[in-house]
N, C-alpha and C. Protein backbone atom coordinates (compact mmCIF):
# COMPACT_ATOMS: atom_id res chain seq x y z
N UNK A 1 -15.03 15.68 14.14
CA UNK A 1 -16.25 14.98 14.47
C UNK A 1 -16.46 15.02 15.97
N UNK A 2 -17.61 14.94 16.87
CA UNK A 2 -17.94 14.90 17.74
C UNK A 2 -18.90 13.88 18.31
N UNK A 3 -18.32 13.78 18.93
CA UNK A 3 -19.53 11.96 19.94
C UNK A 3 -20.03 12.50 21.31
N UNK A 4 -21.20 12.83 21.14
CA UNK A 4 -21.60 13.15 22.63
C UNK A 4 -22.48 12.25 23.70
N UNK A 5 -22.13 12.32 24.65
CA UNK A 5 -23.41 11.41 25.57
C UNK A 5 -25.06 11.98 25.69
N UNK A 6 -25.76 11.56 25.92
CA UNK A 6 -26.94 12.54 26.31
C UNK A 6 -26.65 13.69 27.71
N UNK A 7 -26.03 12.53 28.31
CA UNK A 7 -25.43 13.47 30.37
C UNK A 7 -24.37 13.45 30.33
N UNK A 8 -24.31 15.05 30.19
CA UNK A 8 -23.36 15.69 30.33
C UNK A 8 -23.23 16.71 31.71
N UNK A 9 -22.50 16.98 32.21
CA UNK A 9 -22.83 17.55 33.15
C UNK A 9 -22.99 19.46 33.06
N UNK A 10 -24.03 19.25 33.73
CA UNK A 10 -25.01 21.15 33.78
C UNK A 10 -25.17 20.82 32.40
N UNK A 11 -25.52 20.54 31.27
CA UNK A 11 -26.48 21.04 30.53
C UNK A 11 -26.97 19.19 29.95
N UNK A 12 -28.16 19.32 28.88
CA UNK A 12 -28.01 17.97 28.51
C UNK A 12 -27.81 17.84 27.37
N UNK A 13 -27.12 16.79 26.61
CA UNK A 13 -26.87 16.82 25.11
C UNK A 13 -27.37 17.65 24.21
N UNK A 14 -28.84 17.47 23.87
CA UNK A 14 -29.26 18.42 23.25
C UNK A 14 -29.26 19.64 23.32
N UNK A 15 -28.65 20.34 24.55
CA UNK A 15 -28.60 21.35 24.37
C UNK A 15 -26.94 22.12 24.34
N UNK A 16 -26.33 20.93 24.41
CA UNK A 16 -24.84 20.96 23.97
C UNK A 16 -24.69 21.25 22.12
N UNK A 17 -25.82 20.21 21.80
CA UNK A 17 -25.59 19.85 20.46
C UNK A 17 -25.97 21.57 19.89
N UNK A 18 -27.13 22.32 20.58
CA UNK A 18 -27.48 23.14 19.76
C UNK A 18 -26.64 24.41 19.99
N UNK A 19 -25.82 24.27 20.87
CA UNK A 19 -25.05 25.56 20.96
C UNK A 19 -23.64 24.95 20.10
N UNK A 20 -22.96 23.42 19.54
CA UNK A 20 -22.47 23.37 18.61
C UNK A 20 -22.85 23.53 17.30
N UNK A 21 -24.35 23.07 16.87
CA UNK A 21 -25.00 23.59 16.15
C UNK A 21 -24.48 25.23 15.21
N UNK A 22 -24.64 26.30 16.71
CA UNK A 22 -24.72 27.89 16.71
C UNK A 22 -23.51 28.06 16.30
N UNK A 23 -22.62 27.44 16.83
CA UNK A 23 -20.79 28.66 17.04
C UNK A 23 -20.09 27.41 16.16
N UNK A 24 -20.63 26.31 15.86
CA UNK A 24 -19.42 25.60 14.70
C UNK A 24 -19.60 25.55 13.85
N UNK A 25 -19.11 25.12 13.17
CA UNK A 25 -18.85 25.03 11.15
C UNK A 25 -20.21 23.75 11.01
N UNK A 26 -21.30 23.90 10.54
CA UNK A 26 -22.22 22.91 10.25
C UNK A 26 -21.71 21.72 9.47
N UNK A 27 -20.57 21.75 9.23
CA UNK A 27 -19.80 20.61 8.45
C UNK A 27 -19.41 19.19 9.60
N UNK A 28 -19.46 20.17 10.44
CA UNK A 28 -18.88 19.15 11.68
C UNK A 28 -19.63 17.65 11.67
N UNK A 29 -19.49 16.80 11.61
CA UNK A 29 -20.73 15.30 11.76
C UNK A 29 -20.64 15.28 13.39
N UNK A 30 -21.92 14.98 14.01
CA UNK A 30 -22.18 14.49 15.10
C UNK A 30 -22.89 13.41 15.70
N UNK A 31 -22.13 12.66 16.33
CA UNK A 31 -23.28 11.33 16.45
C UNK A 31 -23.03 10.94 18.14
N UNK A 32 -24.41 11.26 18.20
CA UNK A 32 -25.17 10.95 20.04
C UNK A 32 -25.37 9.17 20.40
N UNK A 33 -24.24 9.00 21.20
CA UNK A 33 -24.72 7.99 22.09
C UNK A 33 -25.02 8.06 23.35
N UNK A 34 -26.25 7.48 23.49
CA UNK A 34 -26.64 7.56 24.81
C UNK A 34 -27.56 6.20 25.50
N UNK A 35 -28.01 6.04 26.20
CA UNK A 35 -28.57 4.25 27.03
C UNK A 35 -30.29 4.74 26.61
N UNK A 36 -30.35 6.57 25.56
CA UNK A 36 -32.13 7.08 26.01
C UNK A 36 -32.57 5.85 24.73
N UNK A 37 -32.95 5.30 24.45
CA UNK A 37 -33.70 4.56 23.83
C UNK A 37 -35.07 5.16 23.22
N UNK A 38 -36.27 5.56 23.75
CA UNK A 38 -37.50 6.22 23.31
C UNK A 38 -37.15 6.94 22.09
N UNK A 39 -38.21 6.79 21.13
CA UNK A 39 -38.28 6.90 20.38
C UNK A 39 -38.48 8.52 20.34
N UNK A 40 -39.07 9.44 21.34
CA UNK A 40 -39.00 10.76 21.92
C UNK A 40 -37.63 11.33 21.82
N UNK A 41 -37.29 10.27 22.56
CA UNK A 41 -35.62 10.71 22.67
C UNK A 41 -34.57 10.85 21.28
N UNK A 42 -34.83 10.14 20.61
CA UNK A 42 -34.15 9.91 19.42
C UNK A 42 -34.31 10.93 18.01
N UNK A 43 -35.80 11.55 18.46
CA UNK A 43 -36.48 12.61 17.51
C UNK A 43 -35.57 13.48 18.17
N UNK A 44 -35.43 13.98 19.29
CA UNK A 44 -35.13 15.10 20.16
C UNK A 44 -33.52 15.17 20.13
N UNK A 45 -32.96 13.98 19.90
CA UNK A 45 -31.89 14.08 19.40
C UNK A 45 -31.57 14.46 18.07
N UNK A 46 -31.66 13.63 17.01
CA UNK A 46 -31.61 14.10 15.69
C UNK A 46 -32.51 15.70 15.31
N UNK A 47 -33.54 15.98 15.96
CA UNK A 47 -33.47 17.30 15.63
C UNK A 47 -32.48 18.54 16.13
N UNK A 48 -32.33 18.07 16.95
CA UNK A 48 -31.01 19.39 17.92
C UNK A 48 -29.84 19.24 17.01
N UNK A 49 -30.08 18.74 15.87
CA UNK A 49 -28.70 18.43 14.98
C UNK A 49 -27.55 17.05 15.10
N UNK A 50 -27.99 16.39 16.09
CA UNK A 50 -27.10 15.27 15.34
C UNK A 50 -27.40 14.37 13.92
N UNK A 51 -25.99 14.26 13.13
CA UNK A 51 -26.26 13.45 12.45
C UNK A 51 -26.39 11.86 12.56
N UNK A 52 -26.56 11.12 13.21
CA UNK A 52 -26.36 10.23 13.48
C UNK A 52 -26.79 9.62 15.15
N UNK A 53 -28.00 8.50 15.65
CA UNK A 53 -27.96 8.21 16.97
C UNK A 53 -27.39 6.69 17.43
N UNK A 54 -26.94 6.38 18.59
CA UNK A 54 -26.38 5.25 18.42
C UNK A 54 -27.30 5.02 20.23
N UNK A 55 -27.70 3.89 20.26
CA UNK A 55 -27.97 3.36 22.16
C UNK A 55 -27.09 2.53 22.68
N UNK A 56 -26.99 2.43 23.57
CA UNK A 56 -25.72 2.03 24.12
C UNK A 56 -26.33 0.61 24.77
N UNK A 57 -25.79 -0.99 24.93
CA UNK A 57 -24.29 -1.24 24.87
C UNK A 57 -24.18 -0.48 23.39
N UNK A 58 -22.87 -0.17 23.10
CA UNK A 58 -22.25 -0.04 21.34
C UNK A 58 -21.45 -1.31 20.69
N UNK A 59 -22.12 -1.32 19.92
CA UNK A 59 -21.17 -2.65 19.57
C UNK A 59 -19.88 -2.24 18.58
N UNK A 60 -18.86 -2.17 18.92
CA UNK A 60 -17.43 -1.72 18.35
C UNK A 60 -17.40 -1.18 16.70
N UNK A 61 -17.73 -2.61 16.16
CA UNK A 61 -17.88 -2.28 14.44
C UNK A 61 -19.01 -1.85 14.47
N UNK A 62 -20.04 -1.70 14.64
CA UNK A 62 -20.81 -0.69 14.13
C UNK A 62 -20.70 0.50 14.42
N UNK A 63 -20.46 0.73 15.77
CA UNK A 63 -19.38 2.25 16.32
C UNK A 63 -18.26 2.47 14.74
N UNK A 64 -17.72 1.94 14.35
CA UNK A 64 -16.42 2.32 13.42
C UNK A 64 -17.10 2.18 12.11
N UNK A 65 -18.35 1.66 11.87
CA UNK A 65 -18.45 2.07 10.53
C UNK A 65 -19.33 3.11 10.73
N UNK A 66 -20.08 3.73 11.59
CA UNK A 66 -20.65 4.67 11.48
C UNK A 66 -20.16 6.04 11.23
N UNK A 67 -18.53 5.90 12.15
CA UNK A 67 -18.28 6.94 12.34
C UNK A 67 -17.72 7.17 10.78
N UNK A 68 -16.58 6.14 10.02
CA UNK A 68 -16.58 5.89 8.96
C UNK A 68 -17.37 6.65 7.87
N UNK A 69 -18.75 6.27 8.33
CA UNK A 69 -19.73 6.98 7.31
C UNK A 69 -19.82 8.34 7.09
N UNK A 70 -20.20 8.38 8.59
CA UNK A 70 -20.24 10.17 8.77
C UNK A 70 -19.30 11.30 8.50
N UNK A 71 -18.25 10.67 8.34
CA UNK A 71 -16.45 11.46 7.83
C UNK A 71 -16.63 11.13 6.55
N UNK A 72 -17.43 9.92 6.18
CA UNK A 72 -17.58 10.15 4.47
C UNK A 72 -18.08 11.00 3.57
N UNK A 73 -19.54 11.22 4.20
CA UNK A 73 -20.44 11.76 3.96
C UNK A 73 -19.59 13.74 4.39
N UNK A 74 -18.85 13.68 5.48
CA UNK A 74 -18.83 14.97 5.49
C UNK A 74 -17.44 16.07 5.20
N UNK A 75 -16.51 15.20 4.74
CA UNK A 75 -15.52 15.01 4.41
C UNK A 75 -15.05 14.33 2.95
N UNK A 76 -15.84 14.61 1.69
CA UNK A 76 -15.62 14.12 0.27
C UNK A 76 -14.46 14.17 0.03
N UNK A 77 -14.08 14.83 -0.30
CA UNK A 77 -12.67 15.36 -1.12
C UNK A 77 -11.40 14.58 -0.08
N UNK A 78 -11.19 14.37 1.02
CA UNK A 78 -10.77 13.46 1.51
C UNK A 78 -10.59 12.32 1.40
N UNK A 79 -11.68 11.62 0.74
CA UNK A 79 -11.57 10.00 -0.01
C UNK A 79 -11.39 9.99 -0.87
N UNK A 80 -11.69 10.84 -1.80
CA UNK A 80 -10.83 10.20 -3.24
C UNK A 80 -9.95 9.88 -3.20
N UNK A 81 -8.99 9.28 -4.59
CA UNK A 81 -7.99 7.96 -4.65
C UNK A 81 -6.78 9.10 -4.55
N UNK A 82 -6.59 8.78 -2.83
CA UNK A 82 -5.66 9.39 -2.35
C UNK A 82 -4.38 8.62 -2.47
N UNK A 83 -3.20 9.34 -2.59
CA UNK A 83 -1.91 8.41 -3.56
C UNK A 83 -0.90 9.09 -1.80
N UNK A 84 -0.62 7.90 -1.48
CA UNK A 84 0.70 8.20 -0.44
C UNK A 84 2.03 7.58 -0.76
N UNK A 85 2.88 8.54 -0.29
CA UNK A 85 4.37 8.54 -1.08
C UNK A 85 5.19 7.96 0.12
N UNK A 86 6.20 7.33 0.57
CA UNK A 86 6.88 7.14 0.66
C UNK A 86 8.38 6.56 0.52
N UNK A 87 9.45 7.27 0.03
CA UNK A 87 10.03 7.03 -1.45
C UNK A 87 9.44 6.39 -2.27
N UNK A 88 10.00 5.36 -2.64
CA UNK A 88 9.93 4.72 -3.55
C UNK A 88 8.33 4.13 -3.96
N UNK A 89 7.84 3.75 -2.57
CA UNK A 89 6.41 3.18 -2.59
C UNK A 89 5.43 4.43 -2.76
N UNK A 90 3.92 3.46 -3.20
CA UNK A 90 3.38 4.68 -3.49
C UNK A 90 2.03 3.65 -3.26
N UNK A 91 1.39 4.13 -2.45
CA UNK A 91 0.21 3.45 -1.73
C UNK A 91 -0.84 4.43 -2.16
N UNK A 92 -1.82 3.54 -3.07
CA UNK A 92 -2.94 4.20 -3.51
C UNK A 92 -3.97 3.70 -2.49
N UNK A 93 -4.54 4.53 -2.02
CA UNK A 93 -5.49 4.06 -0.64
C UNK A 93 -6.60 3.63 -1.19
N UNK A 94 -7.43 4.16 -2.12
CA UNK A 94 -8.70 3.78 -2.90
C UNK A 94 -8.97 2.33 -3.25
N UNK A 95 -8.21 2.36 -4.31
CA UNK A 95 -7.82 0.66 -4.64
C UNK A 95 -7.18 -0.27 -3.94
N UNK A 96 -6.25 0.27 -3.05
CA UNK A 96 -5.52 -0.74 -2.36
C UNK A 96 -4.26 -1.40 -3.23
N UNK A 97 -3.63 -0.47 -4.17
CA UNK A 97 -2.42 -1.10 -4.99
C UNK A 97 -1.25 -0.36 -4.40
N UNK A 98 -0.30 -0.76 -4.22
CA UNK A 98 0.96 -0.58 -4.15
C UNK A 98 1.85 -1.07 -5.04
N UNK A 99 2.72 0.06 -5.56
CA UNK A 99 4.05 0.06 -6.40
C UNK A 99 5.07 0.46 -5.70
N UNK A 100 6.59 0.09 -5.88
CA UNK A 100 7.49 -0.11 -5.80
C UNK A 100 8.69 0.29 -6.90
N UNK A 101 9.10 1.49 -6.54
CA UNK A 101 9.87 2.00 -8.37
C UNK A 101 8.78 1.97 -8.95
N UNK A 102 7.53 1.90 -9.09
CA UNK A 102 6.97 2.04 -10.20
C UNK A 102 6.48 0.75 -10.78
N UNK A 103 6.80 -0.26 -9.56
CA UNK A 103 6.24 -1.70 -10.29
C UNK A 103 5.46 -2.33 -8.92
N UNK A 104 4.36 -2.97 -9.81
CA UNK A 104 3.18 -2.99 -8.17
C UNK A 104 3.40 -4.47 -7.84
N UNK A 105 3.24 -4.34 -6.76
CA UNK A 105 3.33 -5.25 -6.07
C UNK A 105 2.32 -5.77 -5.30
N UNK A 106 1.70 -7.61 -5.60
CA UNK A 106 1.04 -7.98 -5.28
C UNK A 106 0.39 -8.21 -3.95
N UNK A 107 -0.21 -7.81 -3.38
CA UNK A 107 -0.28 -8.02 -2.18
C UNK A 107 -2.22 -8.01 -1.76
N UNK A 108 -2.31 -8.06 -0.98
CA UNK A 108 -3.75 -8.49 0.02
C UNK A 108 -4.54 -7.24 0.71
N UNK A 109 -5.41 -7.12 0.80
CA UNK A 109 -6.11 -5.99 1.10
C UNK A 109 -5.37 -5.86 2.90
N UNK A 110 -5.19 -6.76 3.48
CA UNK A 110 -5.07 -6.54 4.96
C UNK A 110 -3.29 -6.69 5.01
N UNK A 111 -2.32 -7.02 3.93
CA UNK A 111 -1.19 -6.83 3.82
C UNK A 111 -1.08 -5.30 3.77
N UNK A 112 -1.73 -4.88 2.52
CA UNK A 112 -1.76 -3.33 2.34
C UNK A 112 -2.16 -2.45 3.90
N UNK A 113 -2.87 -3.09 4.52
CA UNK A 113 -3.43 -2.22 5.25
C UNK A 113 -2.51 -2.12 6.60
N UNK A 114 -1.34 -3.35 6.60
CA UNK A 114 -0.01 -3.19 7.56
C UNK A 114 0.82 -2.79 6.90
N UNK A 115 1.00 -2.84 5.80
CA UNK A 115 2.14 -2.04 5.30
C UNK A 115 1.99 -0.46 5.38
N UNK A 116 0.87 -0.05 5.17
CA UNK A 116 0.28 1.11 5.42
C UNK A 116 0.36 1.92 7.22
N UNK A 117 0.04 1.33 7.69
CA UNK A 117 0.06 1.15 9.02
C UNK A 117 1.51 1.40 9.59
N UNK A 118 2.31 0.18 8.92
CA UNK A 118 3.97 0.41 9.53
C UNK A 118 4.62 1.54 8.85
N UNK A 119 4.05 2.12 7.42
CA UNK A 119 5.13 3.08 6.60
C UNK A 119 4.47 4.89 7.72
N UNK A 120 3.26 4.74 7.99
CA UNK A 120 2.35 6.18 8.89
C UNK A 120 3.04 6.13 10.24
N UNK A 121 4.00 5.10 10.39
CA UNK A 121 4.45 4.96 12.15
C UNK A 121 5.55 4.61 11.97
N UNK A 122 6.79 4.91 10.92
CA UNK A 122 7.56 4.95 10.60
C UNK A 122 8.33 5.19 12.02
N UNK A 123 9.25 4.61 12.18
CA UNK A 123 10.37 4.51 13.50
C UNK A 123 9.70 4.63 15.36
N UNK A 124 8.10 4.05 15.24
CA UNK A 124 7.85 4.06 16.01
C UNK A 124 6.87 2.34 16.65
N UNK A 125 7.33 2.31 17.59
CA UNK A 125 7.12 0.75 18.09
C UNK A 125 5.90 0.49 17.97
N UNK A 126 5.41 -0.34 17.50
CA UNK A 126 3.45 -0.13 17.56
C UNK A 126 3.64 -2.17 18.04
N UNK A 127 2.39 -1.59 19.28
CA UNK A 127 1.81 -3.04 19.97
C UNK A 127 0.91 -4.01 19.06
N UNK A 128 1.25 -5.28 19.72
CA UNK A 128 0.81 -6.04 18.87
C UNK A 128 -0.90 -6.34 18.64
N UNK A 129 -1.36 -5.72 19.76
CA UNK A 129 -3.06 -4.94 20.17
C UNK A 129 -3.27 -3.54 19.11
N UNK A 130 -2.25 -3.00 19.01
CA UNK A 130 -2.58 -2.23 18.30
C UNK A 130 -2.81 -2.12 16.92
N UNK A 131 -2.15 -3.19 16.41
CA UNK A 131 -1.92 -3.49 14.97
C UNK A 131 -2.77 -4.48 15.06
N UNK A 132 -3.43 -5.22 15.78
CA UNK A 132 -4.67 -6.35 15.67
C UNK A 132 -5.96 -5.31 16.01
N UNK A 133 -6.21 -4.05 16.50
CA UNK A 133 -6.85 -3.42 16.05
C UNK A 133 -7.10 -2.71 15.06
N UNK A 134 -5.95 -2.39 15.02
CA UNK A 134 -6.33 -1.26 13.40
C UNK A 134 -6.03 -2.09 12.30
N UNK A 135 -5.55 -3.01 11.85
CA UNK A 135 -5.74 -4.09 10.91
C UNK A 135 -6.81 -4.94 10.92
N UNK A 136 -6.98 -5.77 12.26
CA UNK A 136 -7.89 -6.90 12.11
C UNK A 136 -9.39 -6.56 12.89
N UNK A 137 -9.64 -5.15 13.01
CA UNK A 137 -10.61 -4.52 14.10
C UNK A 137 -11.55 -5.61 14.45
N UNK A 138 -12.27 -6.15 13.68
CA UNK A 138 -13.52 -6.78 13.54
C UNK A 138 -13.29 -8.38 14.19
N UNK A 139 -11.76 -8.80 13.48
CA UNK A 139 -11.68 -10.14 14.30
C UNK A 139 -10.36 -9.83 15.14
N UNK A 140 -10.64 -9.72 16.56
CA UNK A 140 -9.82 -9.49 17.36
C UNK A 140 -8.90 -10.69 18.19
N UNK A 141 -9.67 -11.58 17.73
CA UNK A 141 -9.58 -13.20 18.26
C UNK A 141 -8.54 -13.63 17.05
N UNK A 142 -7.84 -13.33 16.46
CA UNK A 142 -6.94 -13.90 15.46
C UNK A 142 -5.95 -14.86 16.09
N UNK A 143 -5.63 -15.66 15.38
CA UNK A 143 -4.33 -16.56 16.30
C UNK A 143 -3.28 -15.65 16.21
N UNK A 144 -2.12 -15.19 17.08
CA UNK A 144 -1.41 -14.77 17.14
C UNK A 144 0.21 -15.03 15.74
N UNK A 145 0.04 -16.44 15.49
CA UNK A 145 0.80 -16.17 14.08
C UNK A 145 0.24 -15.75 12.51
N UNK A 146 -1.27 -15.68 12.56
CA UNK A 146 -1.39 -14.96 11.74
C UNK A 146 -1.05 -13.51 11.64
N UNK A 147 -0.66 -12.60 12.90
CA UNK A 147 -0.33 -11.66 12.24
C UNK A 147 1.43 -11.60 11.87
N UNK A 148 2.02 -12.50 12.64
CA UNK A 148 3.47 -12.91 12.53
C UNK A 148 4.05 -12.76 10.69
N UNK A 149 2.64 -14.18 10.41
CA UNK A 149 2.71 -14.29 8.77
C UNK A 149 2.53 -13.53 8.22
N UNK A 150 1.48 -12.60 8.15
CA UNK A 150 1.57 -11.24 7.46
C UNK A 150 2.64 -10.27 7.75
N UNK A 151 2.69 -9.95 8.42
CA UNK A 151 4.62 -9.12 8.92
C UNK A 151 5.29 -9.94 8.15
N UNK A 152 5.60 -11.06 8.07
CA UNK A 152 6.74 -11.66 7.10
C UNK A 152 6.50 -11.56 5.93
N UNK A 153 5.22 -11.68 4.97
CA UNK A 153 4.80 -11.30 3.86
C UNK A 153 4.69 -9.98 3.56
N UNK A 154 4.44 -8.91 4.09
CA UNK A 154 5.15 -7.59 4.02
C UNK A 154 6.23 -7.06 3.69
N UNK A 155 7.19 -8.04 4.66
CA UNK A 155 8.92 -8.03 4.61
C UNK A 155 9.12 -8.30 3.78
N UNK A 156 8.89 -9.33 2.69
CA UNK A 156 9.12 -9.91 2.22
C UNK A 156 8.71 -9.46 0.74
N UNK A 157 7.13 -9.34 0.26
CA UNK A 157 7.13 -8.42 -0.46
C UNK A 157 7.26 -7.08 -0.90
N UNK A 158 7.38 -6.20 0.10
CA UNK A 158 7.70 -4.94 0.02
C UNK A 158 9.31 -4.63 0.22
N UNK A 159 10.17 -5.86 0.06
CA UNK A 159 11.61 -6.02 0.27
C UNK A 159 12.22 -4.97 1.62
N UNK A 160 11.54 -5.20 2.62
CA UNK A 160 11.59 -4.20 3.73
C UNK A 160 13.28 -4.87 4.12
N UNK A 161 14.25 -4.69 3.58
CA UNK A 161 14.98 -5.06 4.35
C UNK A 161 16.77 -4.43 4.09
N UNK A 162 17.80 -4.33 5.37
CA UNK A 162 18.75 -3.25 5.53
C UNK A 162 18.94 -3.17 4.07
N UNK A 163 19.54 -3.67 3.41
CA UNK A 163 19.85 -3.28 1.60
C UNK A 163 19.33 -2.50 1.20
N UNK A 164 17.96 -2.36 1.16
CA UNK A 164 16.70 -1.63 0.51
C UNK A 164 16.17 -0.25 1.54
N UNK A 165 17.14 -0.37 2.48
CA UNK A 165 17.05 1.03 3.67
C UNK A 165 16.46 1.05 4.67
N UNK A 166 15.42 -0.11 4.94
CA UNK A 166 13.98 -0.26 5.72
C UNK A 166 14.58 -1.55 6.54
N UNK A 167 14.11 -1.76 7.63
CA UNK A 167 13.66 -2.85 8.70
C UNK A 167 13.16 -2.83 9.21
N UNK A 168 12.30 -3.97 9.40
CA UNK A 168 10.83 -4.39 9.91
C UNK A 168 11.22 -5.25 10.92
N UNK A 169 11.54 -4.84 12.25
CA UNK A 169 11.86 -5.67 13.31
C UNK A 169 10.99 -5.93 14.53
N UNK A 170 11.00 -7.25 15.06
CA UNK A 170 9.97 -7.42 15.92
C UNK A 170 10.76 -6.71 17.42
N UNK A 171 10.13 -5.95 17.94
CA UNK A 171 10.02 -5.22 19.41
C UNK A 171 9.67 -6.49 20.43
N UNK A 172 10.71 -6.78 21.16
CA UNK A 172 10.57 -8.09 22.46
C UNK A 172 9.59 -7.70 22.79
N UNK A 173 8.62 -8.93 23.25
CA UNK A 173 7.35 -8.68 24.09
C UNK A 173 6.24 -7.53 23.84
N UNK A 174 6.42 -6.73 22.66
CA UNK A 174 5.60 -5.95 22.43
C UNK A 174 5.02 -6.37 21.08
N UNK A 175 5.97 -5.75 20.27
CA UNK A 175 4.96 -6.00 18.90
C UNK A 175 5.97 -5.87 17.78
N UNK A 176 6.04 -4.89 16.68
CA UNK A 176 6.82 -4.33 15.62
C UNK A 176 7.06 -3.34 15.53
N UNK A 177 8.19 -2.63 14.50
CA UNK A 177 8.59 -1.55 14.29
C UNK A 177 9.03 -1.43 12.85
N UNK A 178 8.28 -0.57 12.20
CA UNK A 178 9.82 -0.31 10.87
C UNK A 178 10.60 0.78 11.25
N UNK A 179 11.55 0.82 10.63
CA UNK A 179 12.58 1.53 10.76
C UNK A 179 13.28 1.75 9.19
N UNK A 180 13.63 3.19 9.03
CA UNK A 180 14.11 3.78 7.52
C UNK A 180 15.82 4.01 8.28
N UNK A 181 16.58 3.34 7.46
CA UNK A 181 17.66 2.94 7.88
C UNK A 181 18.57 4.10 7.01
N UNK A 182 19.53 4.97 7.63
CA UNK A 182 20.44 6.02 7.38
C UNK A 182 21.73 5.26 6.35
N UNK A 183 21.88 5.67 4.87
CA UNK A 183 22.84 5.07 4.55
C UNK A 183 23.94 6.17 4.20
């Protein structure tokens, strides 16, 4: 996908867009932000081929569901009820169910979506900004033990712990980590 400004330097968007247009895969989604507002401007954009215009300030979530959209729309076969493995677990992304051996386990759309999160970053430290973005994008203002409680309800339901091969340990002053433990 591609996000362009209108000013760019030596040429101007639109005429960026139409020489991506020429030499890329038309599959590509493109969506122009820029401060041009006019309604001139916005024709002149969407015809040079973007799919999508945005004016700037941007407001964050609508920035992320757009782009969202446009990877939907251009990228099908990608969303279907994609099944992720990691041993034992098996994270159906569509629905949002997770099993365990083969037995599912109850959990919360935004549980799933850290458990998900910690199993894709497997042995690597992720900030506690970072996981309040890509979990809680929209409310960024969360109290800080709500995400504590969910990490422990994770642990806890997804039995993340040394026995079971996995630990879910908090990183001092940063954030969390899982870790797939060598037996």
């Amino acid at each position: 996908m591609l996000v362009l400004d209108w000013q760019v330097p030596d040429l101007s968007g639109p005429e960026v867009l139409r020489w991506v247009r020429e030499k890329l895969p038309k599959t590509i989604p493109v969506l122009f932000i820029t401060s041009r507002s006019g309604e001139d401007d916005i024709v002149e954009g969407l015809a040079a081929g973007a799919d999508d215009y945005m004016i700037k300030p941007i407001r964050r979530s609508e920035l992320v569901a757009r782009v969202q959209a446009l990877l939907r729309r251009a990228y099908p076969i990608q969303n279907s009820s994609e099944q992720i493995v990691f041993n034992d677990y098996l994270f159906e992304t569509r629905s949002g169910r997770l099993t365990l051996a083969g037995k599912p386990i109850e959990i919360t759309q935004k549980e799933f979506d850290l458990a998900l999160l910690f199993f894709r970053n497997l042995g690597r430290p992720l900030s506690r900004a970072y996981i309040l973005e890509a979990v809680w994008s929209r409310d960024v203002d969360i109290p800080s033990r709500t995400m504590d409680t969910h990490v422990s309800r994770v642990r806890s339901k997804l039995q993340l712990r040394p026995e079971n091969g996995y630990r879910l340990a908090p990183v001092y002053s940063y954030g969390y980590r899982l870790e797939q433990l060598t037996g």
